[in-house]
N, C-alpha and C. Protein backbone atom coordinates (compact mmCIF):
# COMPACT_ATOMS: atom_id res chain seq x y z
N UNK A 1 -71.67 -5.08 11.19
CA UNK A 1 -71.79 -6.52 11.15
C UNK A 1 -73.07 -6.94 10.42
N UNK A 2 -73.15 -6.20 9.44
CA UNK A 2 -74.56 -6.79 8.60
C UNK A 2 -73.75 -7.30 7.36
N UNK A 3 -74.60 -8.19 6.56
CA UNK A 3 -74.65 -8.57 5.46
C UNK A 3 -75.81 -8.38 4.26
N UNK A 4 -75.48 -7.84 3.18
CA UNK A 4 -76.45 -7.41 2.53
C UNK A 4 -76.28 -8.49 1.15
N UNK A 5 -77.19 -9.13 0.97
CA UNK A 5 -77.27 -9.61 -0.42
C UNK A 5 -78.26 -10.02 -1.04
N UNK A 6 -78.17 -10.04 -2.62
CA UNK A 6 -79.33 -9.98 -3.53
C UNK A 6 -79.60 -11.57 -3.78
N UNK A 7 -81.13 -11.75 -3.59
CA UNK A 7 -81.39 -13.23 -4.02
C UNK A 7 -82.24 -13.13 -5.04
N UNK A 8 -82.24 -13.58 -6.55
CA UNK A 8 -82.77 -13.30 -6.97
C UNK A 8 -84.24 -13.64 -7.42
N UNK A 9 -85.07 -14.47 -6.57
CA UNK A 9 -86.00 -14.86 -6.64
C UNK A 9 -86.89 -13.76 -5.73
N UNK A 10 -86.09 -13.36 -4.40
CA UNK A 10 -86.75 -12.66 -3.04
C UNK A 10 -86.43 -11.49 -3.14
N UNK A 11 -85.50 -10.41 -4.03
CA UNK A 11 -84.65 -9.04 -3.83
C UNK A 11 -83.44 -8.98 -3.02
N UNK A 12 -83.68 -7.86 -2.11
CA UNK A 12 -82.61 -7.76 -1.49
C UNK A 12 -82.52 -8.33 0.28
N UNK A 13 -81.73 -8.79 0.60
CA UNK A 13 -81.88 -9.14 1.84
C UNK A 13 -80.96 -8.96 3.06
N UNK A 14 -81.34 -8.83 3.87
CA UNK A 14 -80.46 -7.83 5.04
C UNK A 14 -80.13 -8.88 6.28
N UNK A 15 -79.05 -9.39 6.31
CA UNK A 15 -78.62 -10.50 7.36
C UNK A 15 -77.72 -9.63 8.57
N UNK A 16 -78.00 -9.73 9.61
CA UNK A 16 -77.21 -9.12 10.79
C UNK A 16 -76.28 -10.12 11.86
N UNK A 17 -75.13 -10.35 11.83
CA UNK A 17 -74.25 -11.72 12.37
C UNK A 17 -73.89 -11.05 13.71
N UNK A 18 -74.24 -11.95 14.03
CA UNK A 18 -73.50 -11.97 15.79
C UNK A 18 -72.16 -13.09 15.70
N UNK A 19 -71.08 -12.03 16.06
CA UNK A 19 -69.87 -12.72 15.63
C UNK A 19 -69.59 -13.58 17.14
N UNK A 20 -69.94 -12.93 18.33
CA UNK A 20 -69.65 -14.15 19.49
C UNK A 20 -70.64 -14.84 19.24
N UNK A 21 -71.54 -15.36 18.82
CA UNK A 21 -72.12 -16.54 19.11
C UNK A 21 -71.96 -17.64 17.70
N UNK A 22 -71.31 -16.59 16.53
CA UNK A 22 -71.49 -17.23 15.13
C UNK A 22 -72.56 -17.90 14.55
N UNK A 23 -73.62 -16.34 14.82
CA UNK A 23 -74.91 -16.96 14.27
C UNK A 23 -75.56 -15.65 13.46
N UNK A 24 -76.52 -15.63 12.97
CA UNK A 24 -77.35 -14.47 12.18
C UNK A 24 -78.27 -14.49 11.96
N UNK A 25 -79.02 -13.24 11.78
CA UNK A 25 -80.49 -13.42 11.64
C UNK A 25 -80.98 -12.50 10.70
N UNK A 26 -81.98 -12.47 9.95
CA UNK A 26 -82.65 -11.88 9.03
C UNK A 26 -83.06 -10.73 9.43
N UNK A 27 -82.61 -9.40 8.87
CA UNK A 27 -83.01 -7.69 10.06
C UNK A 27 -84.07 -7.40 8.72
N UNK A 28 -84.01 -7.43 7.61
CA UNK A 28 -84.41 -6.73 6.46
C UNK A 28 -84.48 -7.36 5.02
N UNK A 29 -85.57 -6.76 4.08
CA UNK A 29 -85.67 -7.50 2.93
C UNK A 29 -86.62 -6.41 2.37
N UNK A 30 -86.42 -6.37 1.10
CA UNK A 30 -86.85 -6.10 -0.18
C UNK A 30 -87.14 -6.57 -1.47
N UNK A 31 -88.80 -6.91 -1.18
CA UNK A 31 -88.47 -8.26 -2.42
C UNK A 31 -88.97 -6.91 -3.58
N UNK A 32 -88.03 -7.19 -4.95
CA UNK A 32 -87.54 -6.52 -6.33
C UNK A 32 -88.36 -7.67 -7.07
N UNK A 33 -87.82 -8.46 -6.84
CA UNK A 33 -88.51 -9.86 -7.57
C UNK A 33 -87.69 -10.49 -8.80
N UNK A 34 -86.52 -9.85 -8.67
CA UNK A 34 -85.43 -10.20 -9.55
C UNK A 34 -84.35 -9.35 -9.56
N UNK A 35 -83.71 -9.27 -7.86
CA UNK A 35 -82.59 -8.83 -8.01
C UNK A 35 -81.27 -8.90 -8.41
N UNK A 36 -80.04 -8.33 -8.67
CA UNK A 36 -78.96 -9.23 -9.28
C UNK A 36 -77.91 -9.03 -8.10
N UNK A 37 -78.10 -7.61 -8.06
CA UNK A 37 -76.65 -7.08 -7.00
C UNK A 37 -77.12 -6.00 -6.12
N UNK A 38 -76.49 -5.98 -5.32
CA UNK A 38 -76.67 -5.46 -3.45
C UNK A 38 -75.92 -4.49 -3.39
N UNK A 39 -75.78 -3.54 -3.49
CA UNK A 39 -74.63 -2.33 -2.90
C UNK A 39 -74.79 -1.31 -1.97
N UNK A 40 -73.93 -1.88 -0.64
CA UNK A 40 -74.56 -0.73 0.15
C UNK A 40 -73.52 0.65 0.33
N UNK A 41 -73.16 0.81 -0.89
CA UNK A 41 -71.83 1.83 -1.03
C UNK A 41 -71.81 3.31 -0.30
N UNK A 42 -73.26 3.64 -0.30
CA UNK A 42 -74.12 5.04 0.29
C UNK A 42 -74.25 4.53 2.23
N UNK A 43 -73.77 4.05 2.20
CA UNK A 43 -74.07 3.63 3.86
C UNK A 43 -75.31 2.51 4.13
N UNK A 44 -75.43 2.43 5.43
CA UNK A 44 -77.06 1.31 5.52
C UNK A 44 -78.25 2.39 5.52
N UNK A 45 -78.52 3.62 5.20
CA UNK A 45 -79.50 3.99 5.00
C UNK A 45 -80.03 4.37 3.47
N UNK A 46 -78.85 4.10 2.64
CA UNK A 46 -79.58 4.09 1.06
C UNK A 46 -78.72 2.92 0.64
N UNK A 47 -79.62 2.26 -0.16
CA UNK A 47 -78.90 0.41 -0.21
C UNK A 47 -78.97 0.67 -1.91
N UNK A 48 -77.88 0.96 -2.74
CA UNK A 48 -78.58 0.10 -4.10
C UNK A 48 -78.84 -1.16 -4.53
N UNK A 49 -79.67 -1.53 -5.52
CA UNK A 49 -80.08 -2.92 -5.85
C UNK A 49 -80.43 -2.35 -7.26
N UNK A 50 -79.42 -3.61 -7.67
CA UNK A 50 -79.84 -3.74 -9.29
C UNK A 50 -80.57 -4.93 -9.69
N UNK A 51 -81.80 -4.52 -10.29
CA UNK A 51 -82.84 -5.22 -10.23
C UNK A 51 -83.14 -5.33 -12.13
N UNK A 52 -83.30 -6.49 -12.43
CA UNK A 52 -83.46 -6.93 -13.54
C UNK A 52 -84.59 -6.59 -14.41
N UNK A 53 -85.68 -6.37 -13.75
CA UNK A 53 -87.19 -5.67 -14.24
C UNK A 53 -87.09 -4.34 -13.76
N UNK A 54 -86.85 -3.49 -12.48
CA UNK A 54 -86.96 -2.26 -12.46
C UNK A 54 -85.69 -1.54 -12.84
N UNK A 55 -84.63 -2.00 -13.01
CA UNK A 55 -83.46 -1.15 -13.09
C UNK A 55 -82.83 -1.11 -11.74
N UNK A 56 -82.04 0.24 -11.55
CA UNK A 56 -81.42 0.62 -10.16
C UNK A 56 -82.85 0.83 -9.47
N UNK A 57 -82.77 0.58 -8.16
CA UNK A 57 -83.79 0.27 -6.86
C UNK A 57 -83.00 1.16 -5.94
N UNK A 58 -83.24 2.21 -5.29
CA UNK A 58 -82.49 2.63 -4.17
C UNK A 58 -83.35 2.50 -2.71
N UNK A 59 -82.99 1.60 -2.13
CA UNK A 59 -83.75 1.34 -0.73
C UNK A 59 -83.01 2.12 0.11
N UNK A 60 -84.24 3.13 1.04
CA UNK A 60 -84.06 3.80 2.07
C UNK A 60 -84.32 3.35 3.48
N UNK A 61 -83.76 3.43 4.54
CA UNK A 61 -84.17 2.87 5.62
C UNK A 61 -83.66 3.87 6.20
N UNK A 62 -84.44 4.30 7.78
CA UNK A 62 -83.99 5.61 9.01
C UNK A 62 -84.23 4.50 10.01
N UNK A 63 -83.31 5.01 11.37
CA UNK A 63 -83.27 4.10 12.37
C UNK A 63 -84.34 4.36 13.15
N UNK A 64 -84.63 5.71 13.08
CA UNK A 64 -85.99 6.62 14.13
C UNK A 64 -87.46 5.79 13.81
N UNK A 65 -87.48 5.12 12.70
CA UNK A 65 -88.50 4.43 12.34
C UNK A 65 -88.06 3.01 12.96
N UNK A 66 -88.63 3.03 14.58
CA UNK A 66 -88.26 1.74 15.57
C UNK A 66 -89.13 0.70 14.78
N UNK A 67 -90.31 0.90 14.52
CA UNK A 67 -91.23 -0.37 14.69
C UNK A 67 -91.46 -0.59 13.24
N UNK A 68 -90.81 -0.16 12.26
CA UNK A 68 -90.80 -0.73 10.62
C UNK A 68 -91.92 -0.21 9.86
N UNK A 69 -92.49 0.48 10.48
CA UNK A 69 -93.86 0.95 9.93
C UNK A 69 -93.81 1.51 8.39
N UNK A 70 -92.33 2.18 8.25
CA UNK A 70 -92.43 3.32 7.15
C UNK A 70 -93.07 5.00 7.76
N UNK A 71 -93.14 4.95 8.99
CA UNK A 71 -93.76 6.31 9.34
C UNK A 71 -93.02 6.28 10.18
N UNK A 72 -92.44 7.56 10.80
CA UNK A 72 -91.42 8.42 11.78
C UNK A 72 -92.91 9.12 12.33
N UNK A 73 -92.52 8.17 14.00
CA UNK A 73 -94.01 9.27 14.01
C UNK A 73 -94.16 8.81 16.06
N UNK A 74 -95.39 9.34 16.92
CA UNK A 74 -95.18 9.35 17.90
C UNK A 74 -94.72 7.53 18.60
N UNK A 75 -95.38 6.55 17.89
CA UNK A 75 -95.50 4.92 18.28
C UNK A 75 -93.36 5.08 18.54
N UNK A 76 -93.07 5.20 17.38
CA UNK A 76 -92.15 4.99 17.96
C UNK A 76 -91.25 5.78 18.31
N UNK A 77 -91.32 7.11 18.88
CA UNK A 77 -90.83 7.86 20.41
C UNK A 77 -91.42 6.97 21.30
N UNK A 78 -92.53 6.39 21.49
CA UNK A 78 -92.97 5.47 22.71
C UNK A 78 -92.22 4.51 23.02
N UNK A 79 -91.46 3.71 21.52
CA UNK A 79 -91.55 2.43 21.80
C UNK A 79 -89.80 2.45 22.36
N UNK A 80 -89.35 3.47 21.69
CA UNK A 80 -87.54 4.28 21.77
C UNK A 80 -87.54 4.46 23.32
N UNK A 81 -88.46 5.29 23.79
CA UNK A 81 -88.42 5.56 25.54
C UNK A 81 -88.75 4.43 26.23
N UNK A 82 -89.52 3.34 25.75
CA UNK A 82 -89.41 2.46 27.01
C UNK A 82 -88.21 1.38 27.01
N UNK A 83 -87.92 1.59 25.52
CA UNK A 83 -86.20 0.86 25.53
C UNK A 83 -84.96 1.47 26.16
N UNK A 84 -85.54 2.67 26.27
CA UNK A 84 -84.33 4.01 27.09
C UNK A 84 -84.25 3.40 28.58
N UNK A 85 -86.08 3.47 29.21
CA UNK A 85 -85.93 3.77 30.39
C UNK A 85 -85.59 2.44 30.78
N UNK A 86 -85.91 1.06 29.51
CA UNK A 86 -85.63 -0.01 30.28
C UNK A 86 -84.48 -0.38 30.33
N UNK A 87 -83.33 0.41 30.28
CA UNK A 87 -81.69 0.05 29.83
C UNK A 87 -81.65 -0.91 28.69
N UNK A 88 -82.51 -0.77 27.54
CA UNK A 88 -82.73 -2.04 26.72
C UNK A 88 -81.28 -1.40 25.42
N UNK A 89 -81.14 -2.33 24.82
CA UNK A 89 -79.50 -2.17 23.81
C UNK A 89 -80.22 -1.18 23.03
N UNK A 90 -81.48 -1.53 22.42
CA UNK A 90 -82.28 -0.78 21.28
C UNK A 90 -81.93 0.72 21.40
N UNK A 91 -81.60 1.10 22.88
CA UNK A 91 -81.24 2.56 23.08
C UNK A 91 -79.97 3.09 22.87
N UNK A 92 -79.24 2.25 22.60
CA UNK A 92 -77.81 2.27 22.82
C UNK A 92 -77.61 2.98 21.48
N UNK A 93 -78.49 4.31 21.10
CA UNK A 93 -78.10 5.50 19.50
C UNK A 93 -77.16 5.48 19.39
N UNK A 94 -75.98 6.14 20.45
CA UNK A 94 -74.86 6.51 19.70
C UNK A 94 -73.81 5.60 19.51
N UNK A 95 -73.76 4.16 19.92
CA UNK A 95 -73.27 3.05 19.90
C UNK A 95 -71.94 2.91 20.63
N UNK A 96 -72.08 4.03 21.65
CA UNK A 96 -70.77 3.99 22.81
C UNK A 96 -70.93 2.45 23.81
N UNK A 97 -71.89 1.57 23.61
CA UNK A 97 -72.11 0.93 25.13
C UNK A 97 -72.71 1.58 26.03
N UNK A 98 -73.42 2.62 26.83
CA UNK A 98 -73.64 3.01 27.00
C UNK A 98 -75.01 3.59 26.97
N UNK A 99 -75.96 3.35 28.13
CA UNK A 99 -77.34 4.10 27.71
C UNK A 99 -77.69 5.04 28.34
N UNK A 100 -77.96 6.78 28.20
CA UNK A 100 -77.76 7.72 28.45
C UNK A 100 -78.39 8.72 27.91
N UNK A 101 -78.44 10.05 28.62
CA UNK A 101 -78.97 10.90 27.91
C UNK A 101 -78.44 11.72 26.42
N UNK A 102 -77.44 10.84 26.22
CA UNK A 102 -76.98 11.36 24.94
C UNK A 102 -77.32 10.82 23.95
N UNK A 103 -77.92 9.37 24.33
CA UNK A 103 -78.56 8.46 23.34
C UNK A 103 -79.96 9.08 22.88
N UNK A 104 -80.72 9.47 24.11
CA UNK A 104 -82.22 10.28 23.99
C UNK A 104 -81.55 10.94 23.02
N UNK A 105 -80.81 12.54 23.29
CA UNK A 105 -80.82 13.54 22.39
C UNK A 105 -80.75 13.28 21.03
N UNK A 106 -79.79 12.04 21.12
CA UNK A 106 -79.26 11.71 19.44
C UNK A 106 -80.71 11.08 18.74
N UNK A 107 -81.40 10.13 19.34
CA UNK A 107 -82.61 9.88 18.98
C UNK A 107 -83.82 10.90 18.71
N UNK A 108 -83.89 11.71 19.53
CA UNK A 108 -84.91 12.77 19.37
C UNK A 108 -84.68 13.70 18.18
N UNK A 109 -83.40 14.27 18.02
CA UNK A 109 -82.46 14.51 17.14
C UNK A 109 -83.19 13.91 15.36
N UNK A 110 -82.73 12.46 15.41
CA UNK A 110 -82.80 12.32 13.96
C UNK A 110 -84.61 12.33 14.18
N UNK A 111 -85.00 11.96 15.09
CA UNK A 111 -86.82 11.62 15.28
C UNK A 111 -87.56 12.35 15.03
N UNK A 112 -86.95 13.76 15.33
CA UNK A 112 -87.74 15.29 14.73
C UNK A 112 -87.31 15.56 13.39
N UNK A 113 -86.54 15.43 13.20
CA UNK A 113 -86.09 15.48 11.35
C UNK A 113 -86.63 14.80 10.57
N UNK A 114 -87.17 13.13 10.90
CA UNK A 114 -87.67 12.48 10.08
C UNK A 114 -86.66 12.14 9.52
N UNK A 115 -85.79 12.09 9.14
CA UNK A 115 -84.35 11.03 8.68
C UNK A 115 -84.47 11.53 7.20
């Protein structure tokens, strides 16, 4: 339920819709500074963007990187476990509904790999 599209003044931009409430909110952005087109054909973790001054743009994003930093690193195993222990959705890895120790593993999982 995301929406990905290129604005071309701002780059690329990452809209996430909540279909029961019919509303959305801004998850992500990449300003290119003259993007044309959005393709997230590679899945949501490599986004292309065709960008008018740089060419093809391939934006990477990992989920293990909780707090946006750009670093896979201990802050957010901290910030992942207190969303675990607090039954918070953020934990909900494997996207069964469900928050569990299968969500930890799957998190720890991509968190030691670095994505």
């Amino acid at each position: 339920d995301r929406v990905y599209c290129s604005w071309y003044g701002l780059g690329c931009l990452i809209f996430e819709i909540d279909r029961d409430t019919k509303s959305f909110v801004q998850v992500g952005e990449y300003d290119t500074g003259t993007a044309w087109g959005v393709y997230p054909l590679l899945g949501s973790q490599r986004i292309l963007v065709s960008d008018m001054s740089n060419g093809l743009v391939i934006l990477g994003s990992c989920r293990a990187d909780i707090n946006g930093d750009g670093l896979i690193n201990t802050l957010d195993f901290i910030e992942f476990l207190g969303a675990w222990s607090a039954g918070d959705q953020l934990a909900d890895w494997n996207e069964d509904g469900a928050i569990n120790t299968l969500d930890f593993i799957a998190f720890l999982n991509e968190w030691a790999v670095g994505c």
